[in-house]
C-alpha atoms as a PDB file:
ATOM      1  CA  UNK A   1       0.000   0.000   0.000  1.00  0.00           C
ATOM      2  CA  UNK A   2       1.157   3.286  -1.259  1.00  0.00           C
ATOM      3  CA  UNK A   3       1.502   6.734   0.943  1.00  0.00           C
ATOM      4  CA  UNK A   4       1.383  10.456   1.011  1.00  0.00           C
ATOM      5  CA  UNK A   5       5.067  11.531   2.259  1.00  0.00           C
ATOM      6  CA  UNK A   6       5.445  15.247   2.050  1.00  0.00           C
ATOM      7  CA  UNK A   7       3.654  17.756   0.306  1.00  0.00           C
ATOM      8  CA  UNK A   8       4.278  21.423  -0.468  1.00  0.00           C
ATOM      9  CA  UNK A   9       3.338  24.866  -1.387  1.00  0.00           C
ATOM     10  CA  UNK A  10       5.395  26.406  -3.848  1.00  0.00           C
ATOM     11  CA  UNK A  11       6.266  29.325  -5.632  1.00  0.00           C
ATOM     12  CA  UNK A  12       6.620  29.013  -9.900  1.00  0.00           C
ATOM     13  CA  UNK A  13       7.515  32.302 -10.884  1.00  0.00           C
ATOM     14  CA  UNK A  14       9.642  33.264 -13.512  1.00  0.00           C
ATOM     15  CA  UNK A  15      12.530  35.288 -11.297  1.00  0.00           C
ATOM     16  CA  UNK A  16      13.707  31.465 -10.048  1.00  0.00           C
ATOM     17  CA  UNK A  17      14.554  30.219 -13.841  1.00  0.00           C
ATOM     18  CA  UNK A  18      15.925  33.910 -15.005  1.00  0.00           C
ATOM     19  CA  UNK A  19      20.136  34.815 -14.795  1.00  0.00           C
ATOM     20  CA  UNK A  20      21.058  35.371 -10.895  1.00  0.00           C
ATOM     21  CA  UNK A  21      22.046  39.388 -12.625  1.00  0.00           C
ATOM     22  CA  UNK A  22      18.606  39.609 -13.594  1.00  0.00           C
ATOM     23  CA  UNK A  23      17.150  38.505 -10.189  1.00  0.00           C
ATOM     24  CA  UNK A  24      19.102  41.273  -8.841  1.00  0.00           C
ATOM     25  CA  UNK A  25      18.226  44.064 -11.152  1.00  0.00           C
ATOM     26  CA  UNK A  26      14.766  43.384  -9.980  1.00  0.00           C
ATOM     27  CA  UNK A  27      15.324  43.352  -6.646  1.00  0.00           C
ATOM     28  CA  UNK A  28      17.309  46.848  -6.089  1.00  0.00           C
ATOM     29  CA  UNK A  29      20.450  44.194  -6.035  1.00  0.00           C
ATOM     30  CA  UNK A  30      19.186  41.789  -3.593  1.00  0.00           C
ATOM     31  CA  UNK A  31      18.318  38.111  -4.512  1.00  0.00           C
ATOM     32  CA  UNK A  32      15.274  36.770  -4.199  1.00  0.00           C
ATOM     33  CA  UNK A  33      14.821  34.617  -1.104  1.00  0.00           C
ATOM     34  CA  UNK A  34      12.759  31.897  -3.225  1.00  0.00           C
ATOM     35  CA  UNK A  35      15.206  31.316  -4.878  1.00  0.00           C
ATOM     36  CA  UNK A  36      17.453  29.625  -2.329  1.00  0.00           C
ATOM     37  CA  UNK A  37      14.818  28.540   0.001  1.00  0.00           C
ATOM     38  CA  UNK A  38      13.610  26.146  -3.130  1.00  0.00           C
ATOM     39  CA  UNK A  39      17.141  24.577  -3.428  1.00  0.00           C
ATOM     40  CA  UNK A  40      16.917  23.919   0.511  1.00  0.00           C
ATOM     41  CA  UNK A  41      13.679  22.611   0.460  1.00  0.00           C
ATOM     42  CA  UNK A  42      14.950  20.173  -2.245  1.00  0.00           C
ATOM     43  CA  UNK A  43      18.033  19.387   0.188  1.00  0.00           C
ATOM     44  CA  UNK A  44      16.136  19.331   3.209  1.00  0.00           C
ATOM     45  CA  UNK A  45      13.048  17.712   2.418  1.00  0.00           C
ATOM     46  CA  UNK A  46      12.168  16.243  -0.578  1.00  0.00           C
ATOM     47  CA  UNK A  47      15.194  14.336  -1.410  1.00  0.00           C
ATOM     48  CA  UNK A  48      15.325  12.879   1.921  1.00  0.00           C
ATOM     49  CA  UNK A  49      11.455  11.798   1.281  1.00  0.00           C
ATOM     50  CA  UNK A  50      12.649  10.038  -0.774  1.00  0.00           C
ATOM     51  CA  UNK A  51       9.532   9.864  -3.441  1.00  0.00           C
ATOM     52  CA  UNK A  52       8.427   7.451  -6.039  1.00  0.00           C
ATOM     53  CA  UNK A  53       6.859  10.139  -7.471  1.00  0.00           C
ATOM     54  CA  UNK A  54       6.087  13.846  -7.353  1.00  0.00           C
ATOM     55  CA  UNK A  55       2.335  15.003  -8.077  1.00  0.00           C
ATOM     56  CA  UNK A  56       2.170  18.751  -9.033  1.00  0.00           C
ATOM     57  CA  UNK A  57      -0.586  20.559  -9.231  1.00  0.00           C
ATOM     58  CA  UNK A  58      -0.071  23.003 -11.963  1.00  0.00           C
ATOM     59  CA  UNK A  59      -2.019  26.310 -11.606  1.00  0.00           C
ATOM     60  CA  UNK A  60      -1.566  27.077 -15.057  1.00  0.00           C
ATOM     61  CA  UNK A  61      -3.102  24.138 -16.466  1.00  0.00           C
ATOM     62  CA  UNK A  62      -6.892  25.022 -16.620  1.00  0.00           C
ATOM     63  CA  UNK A  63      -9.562  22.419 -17.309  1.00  0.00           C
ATOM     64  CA  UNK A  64     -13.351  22.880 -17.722  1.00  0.00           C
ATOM     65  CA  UNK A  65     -15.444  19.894 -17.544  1.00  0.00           C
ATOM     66  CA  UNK A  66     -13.169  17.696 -15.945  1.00  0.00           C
ATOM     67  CA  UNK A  67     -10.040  17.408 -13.922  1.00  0.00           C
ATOM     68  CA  UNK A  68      -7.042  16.482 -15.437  1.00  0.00           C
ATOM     69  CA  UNK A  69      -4.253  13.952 -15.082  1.00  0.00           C
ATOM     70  CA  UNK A  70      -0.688  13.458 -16.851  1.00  0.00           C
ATOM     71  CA  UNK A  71      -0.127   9.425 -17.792  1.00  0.00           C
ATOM     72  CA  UNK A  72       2.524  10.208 -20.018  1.00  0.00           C
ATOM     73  CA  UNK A  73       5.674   7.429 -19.716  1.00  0.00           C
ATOM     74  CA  UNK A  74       7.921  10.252 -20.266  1.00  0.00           C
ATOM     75  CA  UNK A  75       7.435  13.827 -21.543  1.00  0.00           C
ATOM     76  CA  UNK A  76      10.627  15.193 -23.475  1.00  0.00           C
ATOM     77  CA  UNK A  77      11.020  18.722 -25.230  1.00  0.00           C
ATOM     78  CA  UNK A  78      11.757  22.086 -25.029  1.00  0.00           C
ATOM     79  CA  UNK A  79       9.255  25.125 -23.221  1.00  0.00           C
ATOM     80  CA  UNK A  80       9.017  28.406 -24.011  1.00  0.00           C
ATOM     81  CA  UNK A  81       6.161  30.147 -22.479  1.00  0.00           C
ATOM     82  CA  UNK A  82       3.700  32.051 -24.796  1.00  0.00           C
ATOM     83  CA  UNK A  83       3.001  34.353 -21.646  1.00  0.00           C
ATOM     84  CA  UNK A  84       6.799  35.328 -21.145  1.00  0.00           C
ATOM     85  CA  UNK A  85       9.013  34.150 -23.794  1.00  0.00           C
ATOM     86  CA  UNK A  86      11.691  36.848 -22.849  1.00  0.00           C
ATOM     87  CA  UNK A  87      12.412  35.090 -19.634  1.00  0.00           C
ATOM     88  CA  UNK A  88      11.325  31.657 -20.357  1.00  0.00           C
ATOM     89  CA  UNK A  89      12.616  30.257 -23.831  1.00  0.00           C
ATOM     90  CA  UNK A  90      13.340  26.896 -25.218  1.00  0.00           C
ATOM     91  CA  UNK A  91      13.726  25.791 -21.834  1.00  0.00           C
ATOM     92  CA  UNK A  92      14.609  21.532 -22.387  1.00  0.00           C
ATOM     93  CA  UNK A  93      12.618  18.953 -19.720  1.00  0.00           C
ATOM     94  CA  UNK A  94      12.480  15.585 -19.540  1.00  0.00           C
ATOM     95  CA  UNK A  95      10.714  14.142 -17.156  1.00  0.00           C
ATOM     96  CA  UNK A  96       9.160  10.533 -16.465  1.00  0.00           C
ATOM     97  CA  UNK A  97       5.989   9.621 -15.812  1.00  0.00           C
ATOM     98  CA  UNK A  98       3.810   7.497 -13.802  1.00  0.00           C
ATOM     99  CA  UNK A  99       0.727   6.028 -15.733  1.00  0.00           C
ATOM    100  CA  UNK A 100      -0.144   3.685 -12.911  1.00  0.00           C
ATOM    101  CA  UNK A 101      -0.197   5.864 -10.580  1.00  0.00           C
ATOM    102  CA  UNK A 102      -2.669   8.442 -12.950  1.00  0.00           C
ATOM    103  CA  UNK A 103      -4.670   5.569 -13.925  1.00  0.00           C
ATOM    104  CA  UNK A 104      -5.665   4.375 -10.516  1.00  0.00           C
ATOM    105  CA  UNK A 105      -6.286   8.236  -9.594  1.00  0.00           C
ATOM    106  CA  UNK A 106      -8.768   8.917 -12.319  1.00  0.00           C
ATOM    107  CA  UNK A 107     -10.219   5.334 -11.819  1.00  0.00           C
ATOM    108  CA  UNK A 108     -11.622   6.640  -8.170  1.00  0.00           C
ATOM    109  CA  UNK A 109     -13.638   8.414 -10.292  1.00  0.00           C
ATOM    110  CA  UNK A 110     -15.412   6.007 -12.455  1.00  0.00           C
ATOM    111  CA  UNK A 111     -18.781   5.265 -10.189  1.00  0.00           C
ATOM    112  CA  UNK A 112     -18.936   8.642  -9.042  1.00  0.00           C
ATOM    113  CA  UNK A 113     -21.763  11.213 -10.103  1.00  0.00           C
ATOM    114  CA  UNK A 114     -20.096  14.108  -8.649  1.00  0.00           C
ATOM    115  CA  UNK A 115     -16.703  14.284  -9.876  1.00  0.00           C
ATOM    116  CA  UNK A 116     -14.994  13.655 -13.522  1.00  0.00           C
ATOM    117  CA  UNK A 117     -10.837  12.741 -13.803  1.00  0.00           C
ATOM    118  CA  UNK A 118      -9.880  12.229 -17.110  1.00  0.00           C
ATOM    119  CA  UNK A 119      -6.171  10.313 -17.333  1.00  0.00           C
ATOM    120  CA  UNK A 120      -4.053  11.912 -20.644  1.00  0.00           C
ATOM    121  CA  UNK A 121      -1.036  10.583 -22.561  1.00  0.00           C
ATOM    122  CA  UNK A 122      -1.373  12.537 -25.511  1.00  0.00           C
ATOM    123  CA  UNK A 123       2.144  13.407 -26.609  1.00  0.00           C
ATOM    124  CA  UNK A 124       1.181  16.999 -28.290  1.00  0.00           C
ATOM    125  CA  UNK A 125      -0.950  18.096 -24.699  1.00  0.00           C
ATOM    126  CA  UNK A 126       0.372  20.959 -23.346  1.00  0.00           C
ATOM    127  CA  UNK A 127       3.236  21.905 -20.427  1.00  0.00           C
ATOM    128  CA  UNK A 128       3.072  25.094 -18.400  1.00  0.00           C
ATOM    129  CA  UNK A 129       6.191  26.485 -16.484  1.00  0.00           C
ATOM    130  CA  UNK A 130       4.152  25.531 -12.610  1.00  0.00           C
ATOM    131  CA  UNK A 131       5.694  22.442 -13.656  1.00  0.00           C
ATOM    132  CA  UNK A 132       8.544  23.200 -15.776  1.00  0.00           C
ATOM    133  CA  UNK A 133      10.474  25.685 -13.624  1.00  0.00           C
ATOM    134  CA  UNK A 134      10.362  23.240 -10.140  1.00  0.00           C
ATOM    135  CA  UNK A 135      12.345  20.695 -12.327  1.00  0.00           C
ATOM    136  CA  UNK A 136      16.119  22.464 -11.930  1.00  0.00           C
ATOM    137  CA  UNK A 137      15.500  22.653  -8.314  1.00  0.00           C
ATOM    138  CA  UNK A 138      13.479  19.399  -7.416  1.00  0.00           C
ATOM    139  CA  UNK A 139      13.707  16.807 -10.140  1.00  0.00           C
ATOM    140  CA  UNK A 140      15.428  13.963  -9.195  1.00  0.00           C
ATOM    141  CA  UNK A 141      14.979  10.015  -9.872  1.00  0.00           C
ATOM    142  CA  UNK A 142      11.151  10.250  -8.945  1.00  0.00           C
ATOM    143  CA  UNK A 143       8.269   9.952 -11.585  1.00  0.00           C
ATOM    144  CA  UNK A 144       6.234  13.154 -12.340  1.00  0.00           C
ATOM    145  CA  UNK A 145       2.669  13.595 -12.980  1.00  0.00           C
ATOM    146  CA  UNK A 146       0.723  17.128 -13.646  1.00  0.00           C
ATOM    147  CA  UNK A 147      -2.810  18.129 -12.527  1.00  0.00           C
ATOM    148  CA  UNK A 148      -4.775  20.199 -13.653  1.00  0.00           C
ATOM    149  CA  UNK A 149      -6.932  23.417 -11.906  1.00  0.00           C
ATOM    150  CA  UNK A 150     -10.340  22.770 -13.017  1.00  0.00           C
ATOM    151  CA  UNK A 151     -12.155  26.202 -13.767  1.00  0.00           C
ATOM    152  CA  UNK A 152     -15.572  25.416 -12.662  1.00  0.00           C
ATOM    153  CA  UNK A 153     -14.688  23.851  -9.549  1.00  0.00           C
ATOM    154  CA  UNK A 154     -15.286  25.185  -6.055  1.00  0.00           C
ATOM    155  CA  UNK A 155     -13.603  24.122  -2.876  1.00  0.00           C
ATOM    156  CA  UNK A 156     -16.029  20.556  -2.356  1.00  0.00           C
ATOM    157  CA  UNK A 157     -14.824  19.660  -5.619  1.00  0.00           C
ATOM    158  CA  UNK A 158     -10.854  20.288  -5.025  1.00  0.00           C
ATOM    159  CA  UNK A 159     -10.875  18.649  -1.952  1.00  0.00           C
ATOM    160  CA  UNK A 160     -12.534  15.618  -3.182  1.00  0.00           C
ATOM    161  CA  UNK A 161      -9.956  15.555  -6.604  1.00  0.00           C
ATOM    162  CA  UNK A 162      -7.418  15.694  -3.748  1.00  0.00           C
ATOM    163  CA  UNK A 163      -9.271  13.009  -1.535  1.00  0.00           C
ATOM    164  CA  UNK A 164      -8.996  10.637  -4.685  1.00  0.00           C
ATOM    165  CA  UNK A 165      -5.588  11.182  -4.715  1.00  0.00           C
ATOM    166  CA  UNK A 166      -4.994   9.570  -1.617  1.00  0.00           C
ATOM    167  CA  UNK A 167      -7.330   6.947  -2.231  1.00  0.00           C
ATOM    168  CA  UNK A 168      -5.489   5.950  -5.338  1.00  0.00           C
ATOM    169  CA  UNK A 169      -2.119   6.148  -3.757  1.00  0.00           C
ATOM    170  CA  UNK A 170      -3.288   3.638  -1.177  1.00  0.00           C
ATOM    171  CA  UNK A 171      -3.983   1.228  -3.935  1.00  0.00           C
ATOM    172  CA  UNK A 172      -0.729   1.015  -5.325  1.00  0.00           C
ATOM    173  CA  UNK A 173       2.953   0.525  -3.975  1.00  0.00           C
ATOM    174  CA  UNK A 174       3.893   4.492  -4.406  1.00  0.00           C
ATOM    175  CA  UNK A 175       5.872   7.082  -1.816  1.00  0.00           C
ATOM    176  CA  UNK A 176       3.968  10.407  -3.069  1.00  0.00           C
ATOM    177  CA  UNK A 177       5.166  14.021  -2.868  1.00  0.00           C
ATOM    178  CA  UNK A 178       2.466  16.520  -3.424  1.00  0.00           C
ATOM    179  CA  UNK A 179       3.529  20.015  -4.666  1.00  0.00           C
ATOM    180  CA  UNK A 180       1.048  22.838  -5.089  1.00  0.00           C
ATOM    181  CA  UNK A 181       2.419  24.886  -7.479  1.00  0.00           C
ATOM    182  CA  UNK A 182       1.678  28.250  -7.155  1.00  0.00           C
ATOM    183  CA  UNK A 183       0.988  31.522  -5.267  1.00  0.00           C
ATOM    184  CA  UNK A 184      -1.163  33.516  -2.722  1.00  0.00           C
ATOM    185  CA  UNK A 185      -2.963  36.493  -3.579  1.00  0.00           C
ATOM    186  CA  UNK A 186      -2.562  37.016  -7.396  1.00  0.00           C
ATOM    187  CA  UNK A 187      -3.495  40.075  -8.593  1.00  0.00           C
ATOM    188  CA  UNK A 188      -0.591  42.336 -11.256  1.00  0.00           C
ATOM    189  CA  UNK A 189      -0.024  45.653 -11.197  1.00  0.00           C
ATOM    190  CA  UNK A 190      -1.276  47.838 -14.331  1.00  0.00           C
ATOM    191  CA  UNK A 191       1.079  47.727 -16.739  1.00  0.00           C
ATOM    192  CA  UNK A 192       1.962  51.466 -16.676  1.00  0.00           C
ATOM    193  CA  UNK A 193       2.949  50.492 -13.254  1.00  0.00           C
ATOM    194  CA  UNK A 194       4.996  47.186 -13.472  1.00  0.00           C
ATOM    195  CA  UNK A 195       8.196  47.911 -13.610  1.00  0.00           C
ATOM    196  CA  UNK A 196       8.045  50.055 -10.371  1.00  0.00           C
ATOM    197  CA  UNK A 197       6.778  47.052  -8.769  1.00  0.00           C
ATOM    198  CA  UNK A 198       9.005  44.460  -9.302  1.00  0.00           C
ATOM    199  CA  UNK A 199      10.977  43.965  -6.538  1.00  0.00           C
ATOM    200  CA  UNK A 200      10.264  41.804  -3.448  1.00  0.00           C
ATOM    201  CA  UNK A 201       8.930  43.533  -0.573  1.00  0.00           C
ATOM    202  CA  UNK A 202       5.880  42.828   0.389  1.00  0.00           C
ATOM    203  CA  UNK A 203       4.909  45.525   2.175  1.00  0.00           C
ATOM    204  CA  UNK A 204       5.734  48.256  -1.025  1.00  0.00           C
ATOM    205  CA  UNK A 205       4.570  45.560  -3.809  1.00  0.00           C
ATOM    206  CA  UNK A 206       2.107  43.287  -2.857  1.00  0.00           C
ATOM    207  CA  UNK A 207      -0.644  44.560  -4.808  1.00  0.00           C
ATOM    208  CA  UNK A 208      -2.993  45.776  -2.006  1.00  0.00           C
ATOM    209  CA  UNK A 209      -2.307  45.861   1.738  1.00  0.00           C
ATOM    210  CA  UNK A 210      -5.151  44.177   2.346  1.00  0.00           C
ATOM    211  CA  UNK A 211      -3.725  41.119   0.281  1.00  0.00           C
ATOM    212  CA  UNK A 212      -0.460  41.133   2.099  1.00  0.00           C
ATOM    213  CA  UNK A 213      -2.234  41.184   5.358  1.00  0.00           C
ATOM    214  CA  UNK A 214      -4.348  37.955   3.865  1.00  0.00           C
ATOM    215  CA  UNK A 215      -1.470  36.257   2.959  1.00  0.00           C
ATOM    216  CA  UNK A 216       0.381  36.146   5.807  1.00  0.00           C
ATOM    217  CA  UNK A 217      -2.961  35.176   7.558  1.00  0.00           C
ATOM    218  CA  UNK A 218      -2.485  32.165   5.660  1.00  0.00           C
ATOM    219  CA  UNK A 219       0.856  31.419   6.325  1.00  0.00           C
ATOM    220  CA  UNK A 220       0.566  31.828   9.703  1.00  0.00           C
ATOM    221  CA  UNK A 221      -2.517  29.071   9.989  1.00  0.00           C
ATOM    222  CA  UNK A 222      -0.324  26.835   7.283  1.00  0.00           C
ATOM    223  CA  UNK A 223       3.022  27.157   9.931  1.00  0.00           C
ATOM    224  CA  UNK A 224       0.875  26.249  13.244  1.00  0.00           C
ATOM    225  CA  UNK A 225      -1.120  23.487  10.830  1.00  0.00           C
ATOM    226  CA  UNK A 226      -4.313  24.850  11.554  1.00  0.00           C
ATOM    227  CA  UNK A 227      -5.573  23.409   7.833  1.00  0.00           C
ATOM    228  CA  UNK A 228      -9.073  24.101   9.055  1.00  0.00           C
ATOM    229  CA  UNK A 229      -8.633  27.755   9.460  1.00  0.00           C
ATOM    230  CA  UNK A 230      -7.789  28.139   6.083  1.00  0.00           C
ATOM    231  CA  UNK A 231     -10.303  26.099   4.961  1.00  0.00           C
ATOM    232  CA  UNK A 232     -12.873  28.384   6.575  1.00  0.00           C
ATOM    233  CA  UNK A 233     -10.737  31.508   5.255  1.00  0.00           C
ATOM    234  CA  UNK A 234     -11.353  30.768   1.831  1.00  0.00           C
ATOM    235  CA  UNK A 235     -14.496  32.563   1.061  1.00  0.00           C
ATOM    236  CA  UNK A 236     -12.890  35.731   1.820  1.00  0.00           C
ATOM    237  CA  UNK A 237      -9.562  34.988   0.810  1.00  0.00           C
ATOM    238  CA  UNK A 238     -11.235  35.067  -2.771  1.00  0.00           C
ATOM    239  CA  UNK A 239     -11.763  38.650  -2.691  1.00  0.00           C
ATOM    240  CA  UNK A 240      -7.880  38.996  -3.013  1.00  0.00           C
ATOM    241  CA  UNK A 241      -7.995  36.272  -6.149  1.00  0.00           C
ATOM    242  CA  UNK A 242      -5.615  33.474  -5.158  1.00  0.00           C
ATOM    243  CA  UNK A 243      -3.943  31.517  -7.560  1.00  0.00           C
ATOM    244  CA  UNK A 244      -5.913  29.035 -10.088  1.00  0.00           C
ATOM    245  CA  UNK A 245      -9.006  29.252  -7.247  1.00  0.00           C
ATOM    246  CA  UNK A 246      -6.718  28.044  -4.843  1.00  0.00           C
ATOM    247  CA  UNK A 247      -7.259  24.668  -6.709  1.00  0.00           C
ATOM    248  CA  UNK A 248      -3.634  23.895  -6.452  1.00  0.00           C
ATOM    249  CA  UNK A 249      -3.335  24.150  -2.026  1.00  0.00           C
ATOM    250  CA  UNK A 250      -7.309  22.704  -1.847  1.00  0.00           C
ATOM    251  CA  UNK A 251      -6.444  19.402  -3.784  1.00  0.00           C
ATOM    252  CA  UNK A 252      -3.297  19.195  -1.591  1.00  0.00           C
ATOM    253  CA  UNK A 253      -4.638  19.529   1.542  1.00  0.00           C
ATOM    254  CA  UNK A 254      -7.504  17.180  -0.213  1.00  0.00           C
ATOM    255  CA  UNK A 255      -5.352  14.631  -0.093  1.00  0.00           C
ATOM    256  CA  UNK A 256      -3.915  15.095   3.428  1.00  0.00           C
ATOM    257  CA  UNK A 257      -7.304  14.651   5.029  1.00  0.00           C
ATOM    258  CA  UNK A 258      -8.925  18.175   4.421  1.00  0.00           C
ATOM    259  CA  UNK A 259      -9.931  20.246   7.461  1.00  0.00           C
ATOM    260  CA  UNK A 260      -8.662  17.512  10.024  1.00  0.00           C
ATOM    261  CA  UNK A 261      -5.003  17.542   8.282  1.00  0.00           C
ATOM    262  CA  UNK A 262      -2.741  19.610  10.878  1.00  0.00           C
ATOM    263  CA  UNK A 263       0.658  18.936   9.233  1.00  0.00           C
ATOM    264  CA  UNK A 264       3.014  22.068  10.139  1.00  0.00           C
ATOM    265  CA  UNK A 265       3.991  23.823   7.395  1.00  0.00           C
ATOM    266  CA  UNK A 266       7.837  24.769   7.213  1.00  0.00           C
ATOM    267  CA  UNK A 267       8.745  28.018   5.611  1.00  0.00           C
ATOM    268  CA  UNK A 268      11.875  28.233   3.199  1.00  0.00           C
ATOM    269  CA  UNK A 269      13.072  31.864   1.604  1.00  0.00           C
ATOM    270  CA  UNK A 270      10.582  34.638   2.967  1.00  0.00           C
ATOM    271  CA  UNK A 271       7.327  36.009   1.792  1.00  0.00           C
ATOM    272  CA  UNK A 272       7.651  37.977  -0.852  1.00  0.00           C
ATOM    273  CA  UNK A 273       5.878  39.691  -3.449  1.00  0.00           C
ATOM    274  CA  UNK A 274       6.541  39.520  -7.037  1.00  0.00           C
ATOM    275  CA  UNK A 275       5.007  41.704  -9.704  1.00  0.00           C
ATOM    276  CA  UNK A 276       2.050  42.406  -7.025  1.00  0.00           C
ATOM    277  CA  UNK A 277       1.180  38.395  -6.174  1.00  0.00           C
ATOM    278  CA  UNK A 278       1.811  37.003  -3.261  1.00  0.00           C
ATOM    279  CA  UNK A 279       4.570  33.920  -3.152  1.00  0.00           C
ATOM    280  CA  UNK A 280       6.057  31.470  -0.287  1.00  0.00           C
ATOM    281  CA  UNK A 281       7.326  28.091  -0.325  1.00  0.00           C
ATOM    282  CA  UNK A 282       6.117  26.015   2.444  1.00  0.00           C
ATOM    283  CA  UNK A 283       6.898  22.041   3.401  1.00  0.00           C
ATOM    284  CA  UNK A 284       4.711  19.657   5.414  1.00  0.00           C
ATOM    285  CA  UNK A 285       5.837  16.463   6.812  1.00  0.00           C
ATOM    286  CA  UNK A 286       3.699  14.124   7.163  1.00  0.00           C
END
C-alpha cells in the first residue's frame, strides 16, 4: 500500500529560472529569497522523502469539464512560455511519468456522479512552467505527474480531486510528494505600473495591503497546521484572487485529510511579493 510523504506549497515564478544578474536588477540588487529557500527545500526535504513520485498541481493548467491527469511514460522537449518568452525560452525537460499511478487516480472516479478525472497521454498536450520551472530545483529520480486546476470547480470539488488522490495512492505501492504549485494572492499591477513594482517587498509591492495582510494570515494558519482555518478563510480569501481558485493548495490539503489535516507547514526563503502576487514556499511532513 502506497503513501502520502510530504507535500508542499510552492512558488513558480519566472525570477527562479531567469540569470542570478537579472534577479538582482529586480530586486534593487538583492536576490530573491525563493530562490534559495527552493534549493533547501529540495536538500532538506524532498530528497530525503525520498519519493516514487512527485504530483504537481499546476495552476496554469486550466480544465473545464473535468479534472485532469498526466499518464505520459515520459514527456521530453523544449518550453518556451507564450506568456513570457523573454524570460522563459526553449527551456529543455524531460521528465518521467507514472501512468499507474494516474490511472488508478482517475479510476476513483469512475462510479462517481459528482466528480470527472480524465487520465491523458497525448504526446502533443500541453506543459506550463508551474511544472517546468520546479524541475532544476526538485527533479530527481522520482516519476512526475501534472494536474490540472479545473475552472468550474469550487472548494467541495478540489478537496474531493485531492481526496482521490490519496485513495489511489493507497492502492498502489507508491511514496507520493504533493507540490502545489503556485501563489497567494494574485493580482498584477497595471502595466503602466509594473516595472516600479518588481521587486520583493511585500509591504511596497504586494498589490494591495489588504492582500499582504491575507497572505500572511495564511501562512501563519499553514506554519501552526491549523488546515481548518484556512479552509474556513477561503471565502474571503477570494476577494484577493488566489492563484488558479486556490485549486492547487485545496487538492493538496484534499489529499492530506482536508480540514482535520494539521501537518506544520515549514517556511523556506521569505514572503515575498513579485510583480504584485503574493509567493512562499512552504513544506509539510507528514
Amino acid at each position: 500500500m502506497g503513501e502520502i510523504v510530504g507535500a508542499a506549497v510552492v512558488s513558480h515564478v519566472p525570477p527562479l529560472v531567469m540569470p542570478e544578474t537579472e534577479r538582482r536588477a529586480m530586486n534593487n540588487g538583492d536576490d530573491t529569497t525563493l530562490f534559495a529557500g527552493l534549493h533547501q527545500l529540495a536538500a532538506e526535504k524532498l530528497r530525503p522523502s525520498n519519493p516514487d513520485t512527485v504530483v504537481v498541481i499546476d495552476t496554469h493548467w486550466f480544465s473545464t469539464i473535468e479534472h485532469i491527469v498526466s499518464s505520459h511514460a515520459t514527456r521530453q522537449g523544449l518550453f518556451t512560455s507564450d506568456e513570457l518568452p523573454r524570460g522563459m525560452a526553449q527551456m529543455p525537460y524531460d521528465i518521467k511519468g507514472d501512468p499507474e499511478l494516474a490511472e488508478a487516480w482517475a479510476g476513483c472516479a469512475d462510479d462517481r456522479e459528482d466528480t470527472w478525472i480524465t487520465a491523458v497521454d497525448d504526446p502533443c498536450l500541453p506543459i506550463h512552467y508551474p511544472t517546468v520551472n520546479l524541475l532544476r530545483f526538485l527533479q530527481s529520480d522520482a516519476s512526475w505527474v501534472s494536474a490540472s486546476v479545473c475552472q468550474t470547480a469550487d472548494t467541495r470539488d478540489f478537496l474531493l480531486f485531492g481526496e482521490m488522490l490519496a485513495a489511489a495512492v493507497k492502492t498502489i505501492d507508491r511514496r507520493v510528494v504533493v507540490l502545489a504549485s503556485g501563489g497567494l494572492s494574485h493580482r498584477f499591477w497595471p502595466l503602466r505600473e509594473f516595472r516600479a513594482h518588481e521587486a520583493a517587498d511585500p509591504d511596497l509591492h504586494i498589490r494591495t495591503p489588504q492582500a499582504a495582510a491575507a497572505d500572511r494570515r495564511v501562512i501563519e494558519w499553514l506554519k501552526t497546521g491549523d488546515h481548518a482555518s484556512v479552509l474556513d478563510f477561503v471565502p474571503e480569501y477570494r476577494s484577493h484572487a488566489p492563484e488558479g481558485y486556490f485549486g492547487h493548495y485545496l487538492t493538496m490539503v484534499g489529499a492530506l485529510g482536508a480540514a482535520d489535516c494539521t501537518a506544520r507547514g515549514t517556511q523556506f526563503g521569505e514572503y515575498e511579493a513579485v510583480a504584485g502576487t503574493g509567493q512562499v514556499h512552504i513544506w509539510f511532513d507528514l
